[in-house]
PDB file of N, CA and C in Angstrom:
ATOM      1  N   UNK A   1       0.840  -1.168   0.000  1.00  0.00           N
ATOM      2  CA  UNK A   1       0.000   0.000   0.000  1.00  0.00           C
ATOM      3  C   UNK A   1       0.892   1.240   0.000  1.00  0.00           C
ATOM      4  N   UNK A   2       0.764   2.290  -1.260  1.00  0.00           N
ATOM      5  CA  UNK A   2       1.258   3.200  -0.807  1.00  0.00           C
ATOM      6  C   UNK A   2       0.820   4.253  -0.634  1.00  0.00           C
ATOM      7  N   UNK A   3       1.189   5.523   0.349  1.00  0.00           N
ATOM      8  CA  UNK A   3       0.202   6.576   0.548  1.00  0.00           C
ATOM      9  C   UNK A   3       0.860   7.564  -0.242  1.00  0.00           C
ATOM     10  N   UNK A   4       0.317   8.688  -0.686  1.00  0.00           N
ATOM     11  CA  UNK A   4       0.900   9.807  -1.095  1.00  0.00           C
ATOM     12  C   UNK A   4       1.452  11.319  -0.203  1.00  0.00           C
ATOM     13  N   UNK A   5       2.156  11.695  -0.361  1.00  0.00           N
ATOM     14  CA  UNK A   5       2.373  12.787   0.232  1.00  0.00           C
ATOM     15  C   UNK A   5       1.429  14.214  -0.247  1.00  0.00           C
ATOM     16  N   UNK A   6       0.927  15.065   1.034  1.00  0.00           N
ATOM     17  CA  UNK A   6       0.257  16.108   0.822  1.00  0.00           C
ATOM     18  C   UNK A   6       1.071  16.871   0.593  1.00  0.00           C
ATOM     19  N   UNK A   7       1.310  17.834  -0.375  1.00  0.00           N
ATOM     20  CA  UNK A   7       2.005  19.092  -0.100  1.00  0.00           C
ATOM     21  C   UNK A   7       2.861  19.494   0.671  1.00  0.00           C
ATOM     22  N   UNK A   8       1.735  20.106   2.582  1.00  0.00           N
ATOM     23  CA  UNK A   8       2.071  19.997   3.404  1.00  0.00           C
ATOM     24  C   UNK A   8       2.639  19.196   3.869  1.00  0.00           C
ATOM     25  N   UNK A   9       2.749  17.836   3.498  1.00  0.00           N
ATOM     26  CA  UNK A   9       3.922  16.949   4.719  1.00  0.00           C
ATOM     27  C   UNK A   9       4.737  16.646   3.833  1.00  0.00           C
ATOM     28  N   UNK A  10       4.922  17.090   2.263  1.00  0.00           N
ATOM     29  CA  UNK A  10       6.084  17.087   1.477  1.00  0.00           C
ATOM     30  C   UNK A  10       7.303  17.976   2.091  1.00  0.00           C
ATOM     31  N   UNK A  11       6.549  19.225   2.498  1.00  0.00           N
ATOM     32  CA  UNK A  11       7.610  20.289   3.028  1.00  0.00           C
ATOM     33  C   UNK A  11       8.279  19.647   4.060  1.00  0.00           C
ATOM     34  N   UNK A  12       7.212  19.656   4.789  1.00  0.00           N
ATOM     35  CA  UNK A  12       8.004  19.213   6.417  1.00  0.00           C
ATOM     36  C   UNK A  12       9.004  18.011   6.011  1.00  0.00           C
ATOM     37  N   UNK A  13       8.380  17.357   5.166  1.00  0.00           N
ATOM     38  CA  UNK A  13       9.853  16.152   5.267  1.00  0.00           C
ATOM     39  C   UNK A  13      11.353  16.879   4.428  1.00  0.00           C
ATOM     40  N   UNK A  14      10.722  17.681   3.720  1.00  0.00           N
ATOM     41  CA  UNK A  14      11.809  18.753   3.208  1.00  0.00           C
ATOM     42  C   UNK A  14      12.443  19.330   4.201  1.00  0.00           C
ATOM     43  N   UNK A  15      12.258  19.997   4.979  1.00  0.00           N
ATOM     44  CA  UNK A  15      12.754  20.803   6.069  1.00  0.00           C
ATOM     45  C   UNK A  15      13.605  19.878   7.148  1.00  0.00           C
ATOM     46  N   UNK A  16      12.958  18.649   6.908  1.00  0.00           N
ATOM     47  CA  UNK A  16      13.681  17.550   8.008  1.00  0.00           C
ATOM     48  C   UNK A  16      15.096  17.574   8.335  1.00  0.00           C
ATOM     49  N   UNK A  17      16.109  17.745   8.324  1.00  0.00           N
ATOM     50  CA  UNK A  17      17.705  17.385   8.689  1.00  0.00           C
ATOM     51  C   UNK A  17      18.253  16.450   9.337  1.00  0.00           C
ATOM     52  N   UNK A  18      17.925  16.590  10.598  1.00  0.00           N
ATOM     53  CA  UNK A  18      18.585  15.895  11.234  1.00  0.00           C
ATOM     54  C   UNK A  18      18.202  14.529  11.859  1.00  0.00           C
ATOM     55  N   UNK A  19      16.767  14.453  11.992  1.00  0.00           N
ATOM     56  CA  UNK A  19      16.265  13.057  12.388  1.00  0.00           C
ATOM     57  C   UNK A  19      15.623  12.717  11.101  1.00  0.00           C
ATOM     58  N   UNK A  20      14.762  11.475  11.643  1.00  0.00           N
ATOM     59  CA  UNK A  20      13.870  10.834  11.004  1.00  0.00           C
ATOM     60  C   UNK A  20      12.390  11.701  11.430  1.00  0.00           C
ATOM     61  N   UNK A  21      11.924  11.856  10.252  1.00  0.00           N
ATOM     62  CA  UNK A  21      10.364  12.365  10.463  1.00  0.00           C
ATOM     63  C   UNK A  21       9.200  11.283  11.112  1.00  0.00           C
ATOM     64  N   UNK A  22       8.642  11.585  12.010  1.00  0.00           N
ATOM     65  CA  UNK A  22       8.113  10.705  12.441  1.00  0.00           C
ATOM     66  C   UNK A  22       6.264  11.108  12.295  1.00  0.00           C
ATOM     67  N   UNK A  23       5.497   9.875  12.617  1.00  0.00           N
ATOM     68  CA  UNK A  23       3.703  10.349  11.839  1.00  0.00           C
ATOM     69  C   UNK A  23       3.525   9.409  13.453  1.00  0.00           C
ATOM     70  N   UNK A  24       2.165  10.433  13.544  1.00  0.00           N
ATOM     71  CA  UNK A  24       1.202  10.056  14.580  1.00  0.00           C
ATOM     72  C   UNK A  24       0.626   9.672  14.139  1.00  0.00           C
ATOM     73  N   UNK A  25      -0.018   8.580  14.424  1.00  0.00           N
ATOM     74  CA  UNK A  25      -1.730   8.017  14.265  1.00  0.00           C
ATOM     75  C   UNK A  25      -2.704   8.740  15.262  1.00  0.00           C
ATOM     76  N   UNK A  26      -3.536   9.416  14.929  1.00  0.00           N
ATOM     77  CA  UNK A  26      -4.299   9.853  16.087  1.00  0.00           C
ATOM     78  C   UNK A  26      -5.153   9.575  17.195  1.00  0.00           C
ATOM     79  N   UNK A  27      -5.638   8.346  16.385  1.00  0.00           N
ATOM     80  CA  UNK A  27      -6.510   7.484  16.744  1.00  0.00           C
ATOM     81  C   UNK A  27      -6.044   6.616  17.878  1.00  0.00           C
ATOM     82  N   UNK A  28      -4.742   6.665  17.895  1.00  0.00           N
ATOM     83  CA  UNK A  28      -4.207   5.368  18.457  1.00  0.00           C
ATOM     84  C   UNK A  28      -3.082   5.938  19.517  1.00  0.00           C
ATOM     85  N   UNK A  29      -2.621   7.393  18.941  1.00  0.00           N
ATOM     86  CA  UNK A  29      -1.160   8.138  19.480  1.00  0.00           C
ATOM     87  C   UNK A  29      -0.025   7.416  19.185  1.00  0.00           C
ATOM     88  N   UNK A  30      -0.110   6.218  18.288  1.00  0.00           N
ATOM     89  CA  UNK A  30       1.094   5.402  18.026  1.00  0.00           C
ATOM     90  C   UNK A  30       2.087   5.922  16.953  1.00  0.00           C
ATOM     91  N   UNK A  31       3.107   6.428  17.302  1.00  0.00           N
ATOM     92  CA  UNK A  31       4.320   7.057  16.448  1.00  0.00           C
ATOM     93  C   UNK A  31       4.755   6.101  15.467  1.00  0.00           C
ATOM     94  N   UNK A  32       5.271   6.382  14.357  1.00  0.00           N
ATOM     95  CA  UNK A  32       5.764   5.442  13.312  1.00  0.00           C
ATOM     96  C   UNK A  32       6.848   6.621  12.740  1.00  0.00           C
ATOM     97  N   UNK A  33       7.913   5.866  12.345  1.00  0.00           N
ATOM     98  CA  UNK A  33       8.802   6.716  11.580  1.00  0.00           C
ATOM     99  C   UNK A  33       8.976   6.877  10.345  1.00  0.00           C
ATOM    100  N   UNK A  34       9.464   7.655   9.088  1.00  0.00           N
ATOM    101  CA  UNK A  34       9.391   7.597   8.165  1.00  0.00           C
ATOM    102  C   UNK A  34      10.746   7.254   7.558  1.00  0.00           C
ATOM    103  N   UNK A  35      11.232   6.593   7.040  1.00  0.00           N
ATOM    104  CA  UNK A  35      12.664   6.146   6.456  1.00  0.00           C
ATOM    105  C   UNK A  35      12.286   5.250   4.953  1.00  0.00           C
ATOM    106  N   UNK A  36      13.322   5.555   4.154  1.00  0.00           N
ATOM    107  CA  UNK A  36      13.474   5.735   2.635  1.00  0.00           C
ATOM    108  C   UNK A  36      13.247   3.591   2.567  1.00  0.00           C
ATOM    109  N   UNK A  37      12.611   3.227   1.275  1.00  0.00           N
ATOM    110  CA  UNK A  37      12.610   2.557   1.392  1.00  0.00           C
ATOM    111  C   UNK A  37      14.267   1.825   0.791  1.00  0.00           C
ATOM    112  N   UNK A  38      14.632   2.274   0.558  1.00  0.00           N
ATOM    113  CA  UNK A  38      16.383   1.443   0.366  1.00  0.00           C
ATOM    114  C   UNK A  38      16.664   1.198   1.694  1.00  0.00           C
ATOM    115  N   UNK A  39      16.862   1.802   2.867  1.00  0.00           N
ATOM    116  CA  UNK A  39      16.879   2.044   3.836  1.00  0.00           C
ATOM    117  C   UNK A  39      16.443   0.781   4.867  1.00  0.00           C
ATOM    118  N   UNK A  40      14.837   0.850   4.958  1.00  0.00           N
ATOM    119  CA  UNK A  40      14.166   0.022   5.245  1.00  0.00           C
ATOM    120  C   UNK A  40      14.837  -1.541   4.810  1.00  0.00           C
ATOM    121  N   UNK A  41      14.950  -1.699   3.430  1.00  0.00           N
ATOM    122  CA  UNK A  41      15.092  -2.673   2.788  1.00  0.00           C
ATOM    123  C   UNK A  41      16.644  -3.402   3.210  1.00  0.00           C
ATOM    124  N   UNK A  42      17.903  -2.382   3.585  1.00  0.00           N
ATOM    125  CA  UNK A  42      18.830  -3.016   4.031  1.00  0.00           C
ATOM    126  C   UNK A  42      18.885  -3.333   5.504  1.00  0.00           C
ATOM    127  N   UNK A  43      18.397  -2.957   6.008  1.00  0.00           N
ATOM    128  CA  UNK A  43      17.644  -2.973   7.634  1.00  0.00           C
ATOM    129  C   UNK A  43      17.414  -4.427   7.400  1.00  0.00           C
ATOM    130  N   UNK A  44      16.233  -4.617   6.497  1.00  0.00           N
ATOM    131  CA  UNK A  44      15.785  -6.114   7.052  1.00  0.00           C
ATOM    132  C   UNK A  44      16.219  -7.480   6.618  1.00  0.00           C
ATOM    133  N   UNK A  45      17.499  -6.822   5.414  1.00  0.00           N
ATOM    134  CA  UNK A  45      18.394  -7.976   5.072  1.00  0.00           C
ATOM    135  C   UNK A  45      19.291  -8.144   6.167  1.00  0.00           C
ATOM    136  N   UNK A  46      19.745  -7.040   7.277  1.00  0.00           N
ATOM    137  CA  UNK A  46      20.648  -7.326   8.360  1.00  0.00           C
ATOM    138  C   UNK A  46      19.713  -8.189   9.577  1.00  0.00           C
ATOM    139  N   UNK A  47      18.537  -7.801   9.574  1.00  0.00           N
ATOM    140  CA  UNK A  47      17.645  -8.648  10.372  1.00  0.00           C
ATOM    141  C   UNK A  47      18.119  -9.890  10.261  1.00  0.00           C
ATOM    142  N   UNK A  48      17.577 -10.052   9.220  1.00  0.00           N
ATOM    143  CA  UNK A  48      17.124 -11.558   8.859  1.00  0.00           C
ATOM    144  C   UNK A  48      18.354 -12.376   8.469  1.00  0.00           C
ATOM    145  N   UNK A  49      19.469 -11.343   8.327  1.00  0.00           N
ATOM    146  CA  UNK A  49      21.185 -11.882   8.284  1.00  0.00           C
ATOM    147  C   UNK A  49      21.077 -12.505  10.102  1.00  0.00           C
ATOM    148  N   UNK A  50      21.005 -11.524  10.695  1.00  0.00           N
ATOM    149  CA  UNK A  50      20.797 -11.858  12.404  1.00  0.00           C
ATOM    150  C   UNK A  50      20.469 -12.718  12.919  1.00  0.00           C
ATOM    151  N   UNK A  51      19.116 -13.265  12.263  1.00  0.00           N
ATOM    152  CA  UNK A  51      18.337 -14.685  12.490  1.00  0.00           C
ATOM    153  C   UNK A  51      18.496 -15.474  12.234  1.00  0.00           C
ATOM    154  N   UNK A  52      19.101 -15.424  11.024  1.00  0.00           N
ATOM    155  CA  UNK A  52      19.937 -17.114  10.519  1.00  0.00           C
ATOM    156  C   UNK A  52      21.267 -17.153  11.547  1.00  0.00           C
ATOM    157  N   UNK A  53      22.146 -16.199  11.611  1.00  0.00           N
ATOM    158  CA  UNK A  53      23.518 -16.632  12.419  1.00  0.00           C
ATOM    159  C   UNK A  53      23.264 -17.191  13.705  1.00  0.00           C
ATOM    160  N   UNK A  54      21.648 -16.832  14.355  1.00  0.00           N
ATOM    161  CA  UNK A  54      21.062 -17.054  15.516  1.00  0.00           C
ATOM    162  C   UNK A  54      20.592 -18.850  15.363  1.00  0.00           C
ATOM    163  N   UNK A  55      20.005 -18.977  14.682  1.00  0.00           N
ATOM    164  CA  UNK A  55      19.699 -20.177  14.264  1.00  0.00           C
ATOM    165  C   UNK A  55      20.906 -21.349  13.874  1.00  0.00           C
ATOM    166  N   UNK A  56      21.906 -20.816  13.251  1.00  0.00           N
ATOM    167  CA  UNK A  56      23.063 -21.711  12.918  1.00  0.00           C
ATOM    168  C   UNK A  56      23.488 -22.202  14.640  1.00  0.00           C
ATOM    169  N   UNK A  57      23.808 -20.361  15.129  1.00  0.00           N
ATOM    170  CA  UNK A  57      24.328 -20.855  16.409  1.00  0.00           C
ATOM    171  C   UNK A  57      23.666 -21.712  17.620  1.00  0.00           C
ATOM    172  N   UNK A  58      22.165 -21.996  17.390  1.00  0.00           N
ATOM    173  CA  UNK A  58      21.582 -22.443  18.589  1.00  0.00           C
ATOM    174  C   UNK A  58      21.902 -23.910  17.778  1.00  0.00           C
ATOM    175  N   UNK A  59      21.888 -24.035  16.668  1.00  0.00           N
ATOM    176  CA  UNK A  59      21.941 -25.703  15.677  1.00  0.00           C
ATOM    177  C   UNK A  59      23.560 -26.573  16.435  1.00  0.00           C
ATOM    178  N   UNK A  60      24.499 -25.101  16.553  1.00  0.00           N
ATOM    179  CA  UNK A  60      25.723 -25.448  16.869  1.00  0.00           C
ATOM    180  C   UNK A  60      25.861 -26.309  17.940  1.00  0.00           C
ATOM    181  N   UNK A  61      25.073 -25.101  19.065  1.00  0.00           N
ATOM    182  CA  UNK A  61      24.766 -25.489  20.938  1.00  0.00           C
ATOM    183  C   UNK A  61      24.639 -26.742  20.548  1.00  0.00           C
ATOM    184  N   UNK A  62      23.160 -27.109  19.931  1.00  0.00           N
ATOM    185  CA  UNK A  62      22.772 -28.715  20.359  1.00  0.00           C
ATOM    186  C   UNK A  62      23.496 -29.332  19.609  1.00  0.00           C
ATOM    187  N   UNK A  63      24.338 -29.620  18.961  1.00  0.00           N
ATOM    188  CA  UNK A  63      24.943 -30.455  18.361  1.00  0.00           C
ATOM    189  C   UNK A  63      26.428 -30.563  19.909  1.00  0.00           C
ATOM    190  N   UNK A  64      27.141 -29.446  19.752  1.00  0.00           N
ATOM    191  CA  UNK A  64      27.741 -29.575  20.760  1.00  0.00           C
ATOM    192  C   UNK A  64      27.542 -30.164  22.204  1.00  0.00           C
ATOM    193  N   UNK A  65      26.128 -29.919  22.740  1.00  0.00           N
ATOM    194  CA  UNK A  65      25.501 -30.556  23.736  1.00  0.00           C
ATOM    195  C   UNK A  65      25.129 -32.221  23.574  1.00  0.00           C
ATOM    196  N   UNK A  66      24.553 -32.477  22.049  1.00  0.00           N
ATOM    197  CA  UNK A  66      24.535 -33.461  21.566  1.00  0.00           C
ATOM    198  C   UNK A  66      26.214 -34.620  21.799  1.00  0.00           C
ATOM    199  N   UNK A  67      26.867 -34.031  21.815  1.00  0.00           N
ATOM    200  CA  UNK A  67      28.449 -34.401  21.604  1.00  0.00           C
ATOM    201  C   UNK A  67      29.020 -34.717  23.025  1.00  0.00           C
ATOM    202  N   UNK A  68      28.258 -34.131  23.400  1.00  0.00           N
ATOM    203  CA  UNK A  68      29.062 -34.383  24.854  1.00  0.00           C
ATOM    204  C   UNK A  68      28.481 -34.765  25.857  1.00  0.00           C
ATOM    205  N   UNK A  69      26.833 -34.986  25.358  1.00  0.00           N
ATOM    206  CA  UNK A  69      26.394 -36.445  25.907  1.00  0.00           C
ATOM    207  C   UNK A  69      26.797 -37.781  25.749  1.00  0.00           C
ATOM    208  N   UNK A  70      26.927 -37.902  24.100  1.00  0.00           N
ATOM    209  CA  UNK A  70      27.779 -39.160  23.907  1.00  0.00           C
ATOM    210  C   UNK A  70      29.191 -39.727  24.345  1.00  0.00           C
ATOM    211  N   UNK A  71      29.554 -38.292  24.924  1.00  0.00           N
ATOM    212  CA  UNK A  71      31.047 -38.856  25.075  1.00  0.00           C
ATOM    213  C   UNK A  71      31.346 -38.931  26.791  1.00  0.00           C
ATOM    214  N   UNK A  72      29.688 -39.058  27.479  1.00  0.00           N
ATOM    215  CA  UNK A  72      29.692 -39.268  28.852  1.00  0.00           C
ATOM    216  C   UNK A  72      29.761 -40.712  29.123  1.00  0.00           C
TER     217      UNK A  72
END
């Protein structure tokens, strides 16, 4: 889904510098930030880089744990 920018919140993200522009929901008061989608997109290749090394390493544990049951 994509939304369009008004005018008005074209500027403001124009004017932006130094942070990330951030959007209220009103309804809810829940903040969300705004960041480029290249951005976004290398973010969640480092994620999900994160989750596999997480996964190798817990595969490691039990194998290692595995190993040194047998060798009790």
């Amino acid at each position: 889904m994509s939304i369009q920018l008004t005018p008005q919140q074209q500027r403001a993200l124009d004017i932006q510098e130094t942070s990330l522009p951030r959007i209220i929901d009103p309804r809810t008061n829940t903040a969300y930030v705004l960041i480029r989608e290249t951005d976004y997109t290398a973010i969640q290749e480092l994620l999900e880089e994160e989750e596999r090394q997480q996964e190798i390493h817990a595969v490691a544990l039990r194998n290692a744990a595995g190993r040194m049951n047998e060798a009790s």
